[in-house]
Protein backbone atom coordinates (compact mmCIF):
# COMPACT_ATOMS: atom_id res chain seq x y z
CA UNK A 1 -245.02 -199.29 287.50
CA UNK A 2 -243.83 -201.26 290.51
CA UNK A 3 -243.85 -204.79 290.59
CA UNK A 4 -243.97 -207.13 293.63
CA UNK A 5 -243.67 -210.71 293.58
CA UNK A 6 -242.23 -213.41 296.23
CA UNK A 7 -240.76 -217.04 296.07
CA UNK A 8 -240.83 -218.23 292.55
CA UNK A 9 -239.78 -216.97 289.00
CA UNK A 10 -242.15 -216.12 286.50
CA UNK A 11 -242.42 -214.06 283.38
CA UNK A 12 -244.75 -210.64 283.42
CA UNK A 13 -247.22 -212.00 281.34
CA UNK A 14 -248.07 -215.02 283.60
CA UNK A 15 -247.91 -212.80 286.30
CA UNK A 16 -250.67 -210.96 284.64
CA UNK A 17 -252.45 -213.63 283.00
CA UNK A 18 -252.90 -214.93 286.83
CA UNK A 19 -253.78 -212.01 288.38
CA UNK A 20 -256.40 -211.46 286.01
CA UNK A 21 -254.86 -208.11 284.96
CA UNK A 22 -254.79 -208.48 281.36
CA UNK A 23 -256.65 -205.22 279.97
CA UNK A 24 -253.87 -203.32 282.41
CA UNK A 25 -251.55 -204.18 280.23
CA UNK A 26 -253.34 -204.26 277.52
CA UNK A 27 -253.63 -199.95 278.61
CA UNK A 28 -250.41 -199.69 279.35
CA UNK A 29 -249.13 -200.67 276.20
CA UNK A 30 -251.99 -198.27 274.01
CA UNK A 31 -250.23 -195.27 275.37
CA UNK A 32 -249.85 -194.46 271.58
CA UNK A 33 -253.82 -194.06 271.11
CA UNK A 34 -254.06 -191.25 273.20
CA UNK A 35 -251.12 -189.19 271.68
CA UNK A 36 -252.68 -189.29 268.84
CA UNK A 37 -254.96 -186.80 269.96
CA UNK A 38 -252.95 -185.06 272.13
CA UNK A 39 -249.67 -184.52 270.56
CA UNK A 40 -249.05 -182.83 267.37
CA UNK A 41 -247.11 -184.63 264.99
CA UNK A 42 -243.79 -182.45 265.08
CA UNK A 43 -243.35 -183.21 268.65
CA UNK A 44 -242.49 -186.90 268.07
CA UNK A 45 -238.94 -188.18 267.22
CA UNK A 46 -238.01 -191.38 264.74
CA UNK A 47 -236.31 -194.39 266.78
CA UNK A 48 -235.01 -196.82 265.19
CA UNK A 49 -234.72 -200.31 267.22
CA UNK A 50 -232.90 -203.30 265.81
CA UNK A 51 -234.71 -206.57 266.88
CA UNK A 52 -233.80 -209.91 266.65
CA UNK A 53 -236.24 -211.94 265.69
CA UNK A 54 -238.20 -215.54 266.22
CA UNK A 55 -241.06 -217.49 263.97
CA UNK A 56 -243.42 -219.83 264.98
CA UNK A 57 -245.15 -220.87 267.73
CA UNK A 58 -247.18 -224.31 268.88
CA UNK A 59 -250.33 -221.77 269.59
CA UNK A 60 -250.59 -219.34 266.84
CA UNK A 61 -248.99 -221.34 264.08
CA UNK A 62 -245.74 -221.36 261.46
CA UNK A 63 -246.00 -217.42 260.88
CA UNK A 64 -246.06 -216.39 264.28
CA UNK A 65 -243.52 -213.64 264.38
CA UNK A 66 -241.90 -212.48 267.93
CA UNK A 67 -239.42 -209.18 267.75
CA UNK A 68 -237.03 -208.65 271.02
CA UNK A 69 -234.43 -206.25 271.68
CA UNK A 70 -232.85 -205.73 275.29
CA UNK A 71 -234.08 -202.27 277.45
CA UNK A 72 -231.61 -199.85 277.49
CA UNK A 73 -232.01 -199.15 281.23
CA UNK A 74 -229.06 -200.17 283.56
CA UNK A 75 -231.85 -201.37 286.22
CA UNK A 76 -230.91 -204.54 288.31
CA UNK A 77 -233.80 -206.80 286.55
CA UNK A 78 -232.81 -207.29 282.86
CA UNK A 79 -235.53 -206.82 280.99
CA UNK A 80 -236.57 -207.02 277.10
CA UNK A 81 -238.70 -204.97 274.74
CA UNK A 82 -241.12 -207.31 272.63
CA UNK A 83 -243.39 -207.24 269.52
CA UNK A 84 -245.70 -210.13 269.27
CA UNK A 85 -247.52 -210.25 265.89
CA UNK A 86 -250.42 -212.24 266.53
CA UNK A 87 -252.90 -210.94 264.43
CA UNK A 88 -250.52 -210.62 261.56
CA UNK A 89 -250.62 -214.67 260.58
CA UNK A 90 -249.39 -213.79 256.77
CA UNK A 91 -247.18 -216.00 255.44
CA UNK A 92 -245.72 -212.83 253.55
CA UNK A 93 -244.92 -211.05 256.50
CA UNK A 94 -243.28 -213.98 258.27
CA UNK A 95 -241.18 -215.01 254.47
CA UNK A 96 -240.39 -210.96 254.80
CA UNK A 97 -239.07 -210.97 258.40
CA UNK A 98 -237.31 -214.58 257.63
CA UNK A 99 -235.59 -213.25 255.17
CA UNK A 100 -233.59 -210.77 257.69
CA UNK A 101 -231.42 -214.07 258.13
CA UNK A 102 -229.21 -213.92 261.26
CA UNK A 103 -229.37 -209.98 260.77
CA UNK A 104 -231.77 -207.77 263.16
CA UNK A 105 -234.69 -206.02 261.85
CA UNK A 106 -235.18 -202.51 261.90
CA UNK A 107 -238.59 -201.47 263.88
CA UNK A 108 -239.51 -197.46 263.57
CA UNK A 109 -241.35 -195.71 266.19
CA UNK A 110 -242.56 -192.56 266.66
CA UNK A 111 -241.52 -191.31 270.25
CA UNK A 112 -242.80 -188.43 271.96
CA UNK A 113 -239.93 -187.34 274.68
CA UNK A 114 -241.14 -185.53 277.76
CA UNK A 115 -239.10 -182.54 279.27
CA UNK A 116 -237.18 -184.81 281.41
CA UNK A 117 -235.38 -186.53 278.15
CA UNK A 118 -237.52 -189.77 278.53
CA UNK A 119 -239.80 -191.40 276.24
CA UNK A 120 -243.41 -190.81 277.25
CA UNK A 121 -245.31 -192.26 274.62
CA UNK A 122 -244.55 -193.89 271.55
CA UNK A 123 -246.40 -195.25 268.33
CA UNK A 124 -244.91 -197.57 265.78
CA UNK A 125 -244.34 -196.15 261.95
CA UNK A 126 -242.83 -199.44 260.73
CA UNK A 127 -241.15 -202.72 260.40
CA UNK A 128 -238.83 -202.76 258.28
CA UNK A 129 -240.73 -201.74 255.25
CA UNK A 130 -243.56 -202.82 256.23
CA UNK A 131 -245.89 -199.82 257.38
CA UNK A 132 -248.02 -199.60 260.27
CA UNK A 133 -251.22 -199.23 258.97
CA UNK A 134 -250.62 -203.03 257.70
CA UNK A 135 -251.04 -204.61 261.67
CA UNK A 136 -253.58 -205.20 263.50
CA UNK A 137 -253.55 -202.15 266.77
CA UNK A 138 -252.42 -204.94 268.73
CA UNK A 139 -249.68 -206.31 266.75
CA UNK A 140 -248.39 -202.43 267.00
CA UNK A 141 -247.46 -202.72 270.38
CA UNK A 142 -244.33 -202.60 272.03
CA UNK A 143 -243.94 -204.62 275.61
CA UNK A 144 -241.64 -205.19 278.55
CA UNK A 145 -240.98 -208.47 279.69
CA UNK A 146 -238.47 -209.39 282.41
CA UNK A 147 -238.56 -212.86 285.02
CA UNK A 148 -237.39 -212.36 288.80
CA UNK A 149 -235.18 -214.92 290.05
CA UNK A 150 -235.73 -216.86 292.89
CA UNK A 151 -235.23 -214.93 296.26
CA UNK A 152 -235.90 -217.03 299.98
CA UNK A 153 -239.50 -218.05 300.85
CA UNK A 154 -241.56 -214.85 301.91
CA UNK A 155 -239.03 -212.33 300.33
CA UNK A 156 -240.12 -209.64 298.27
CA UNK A 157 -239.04 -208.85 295.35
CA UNK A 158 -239.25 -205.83 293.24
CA UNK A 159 -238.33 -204.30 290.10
CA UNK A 160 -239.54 -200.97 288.49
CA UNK A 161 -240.62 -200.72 285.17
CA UNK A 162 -240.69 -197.56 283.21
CA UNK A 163 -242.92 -198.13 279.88
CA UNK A 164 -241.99 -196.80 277.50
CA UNK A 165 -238.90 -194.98 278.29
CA UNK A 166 -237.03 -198.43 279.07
CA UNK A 167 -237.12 -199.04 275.66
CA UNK A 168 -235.63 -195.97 274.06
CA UNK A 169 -232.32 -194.12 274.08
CA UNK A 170 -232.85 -190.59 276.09
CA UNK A 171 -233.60 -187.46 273.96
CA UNK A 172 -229.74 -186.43 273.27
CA UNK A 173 -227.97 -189.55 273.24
């Protein structure tokens, strides 16, 4: 996915959110629904990413939980890959996930590698003990977010975003 934007910084999602290109990203990050049917399930590979983690938020209340972990890519736009558990407003999850302390929390997926090495597609197994099947299908996606910085008025600037393969290690590695 290539991204332009010019003059001022701003996160992905308000990028989006003004664009009016929500259910694109809303796609994008479903890849997992249609490997389901399309990928048996000895082709996918465990990967394990430690997240550290936030709770709360002034929209969605006290047991909003937020999971972040940087991309592995060595791109020029640092960029991180986010969990946002919306849906999921237990107090039990959020007590769960608090009790990780200042410790990261361990986030299975399920990630189908294509022959070039790279994630293609991935679906989540867990959080921390915490099974899948327990979220909401959107609180089971994984996102990019990155902000641009400033450039001079009428520059372009670009960054390229590889979903999901940013946010997993290479098959080998």
């Amino acid at each position: 996915m290539l991204l332009i934007m010019s003059k001022k910084t701003r996160p992905l999602s308000t990028m989006i959110a003004a664009l009016g290109l929500l259910p694109i990203a809303v796609v994008l990050g479903q890849a997992q629904g249609t490997l389901k049917a399309g990928a048996a399930t000895s082709d996918f590979t465990p990967v394990t990413l430690s997240m550290k983690w936030a709770r709360g938020d002034p929209h969605y209340g006290p047991n909003f939980i937020w999971l972040s972990t940087p991309c592995l890519t060595s791109g020029d736009v640092p960029c991180e890959c986010t969990m946002q558990f919306k849906g999921t407003n237990s107090k039990q999850f959020a007590d769960y996930i608090s009790s990780f302390g200042d410790g990261p929390v361990p986030v299975v997926y399920q990630v189908l590698y294509g022959s070039d090495g790279l994630a293609h597609g991935k679906r989540l197994e867990s959080v921390g003990n915490w099974q899948a099947d327990r979220f909401p299908r959107n609180d089971r996606l994984l996102g990019i977010s990155f902000t641009l910085k400033d450039g001079k008025p009428g520059q372009k600037l670009t960054a390229n975003i590889h979903d999901p393969a940013d946010c997993f290690p290479p098959k080998g590695n």
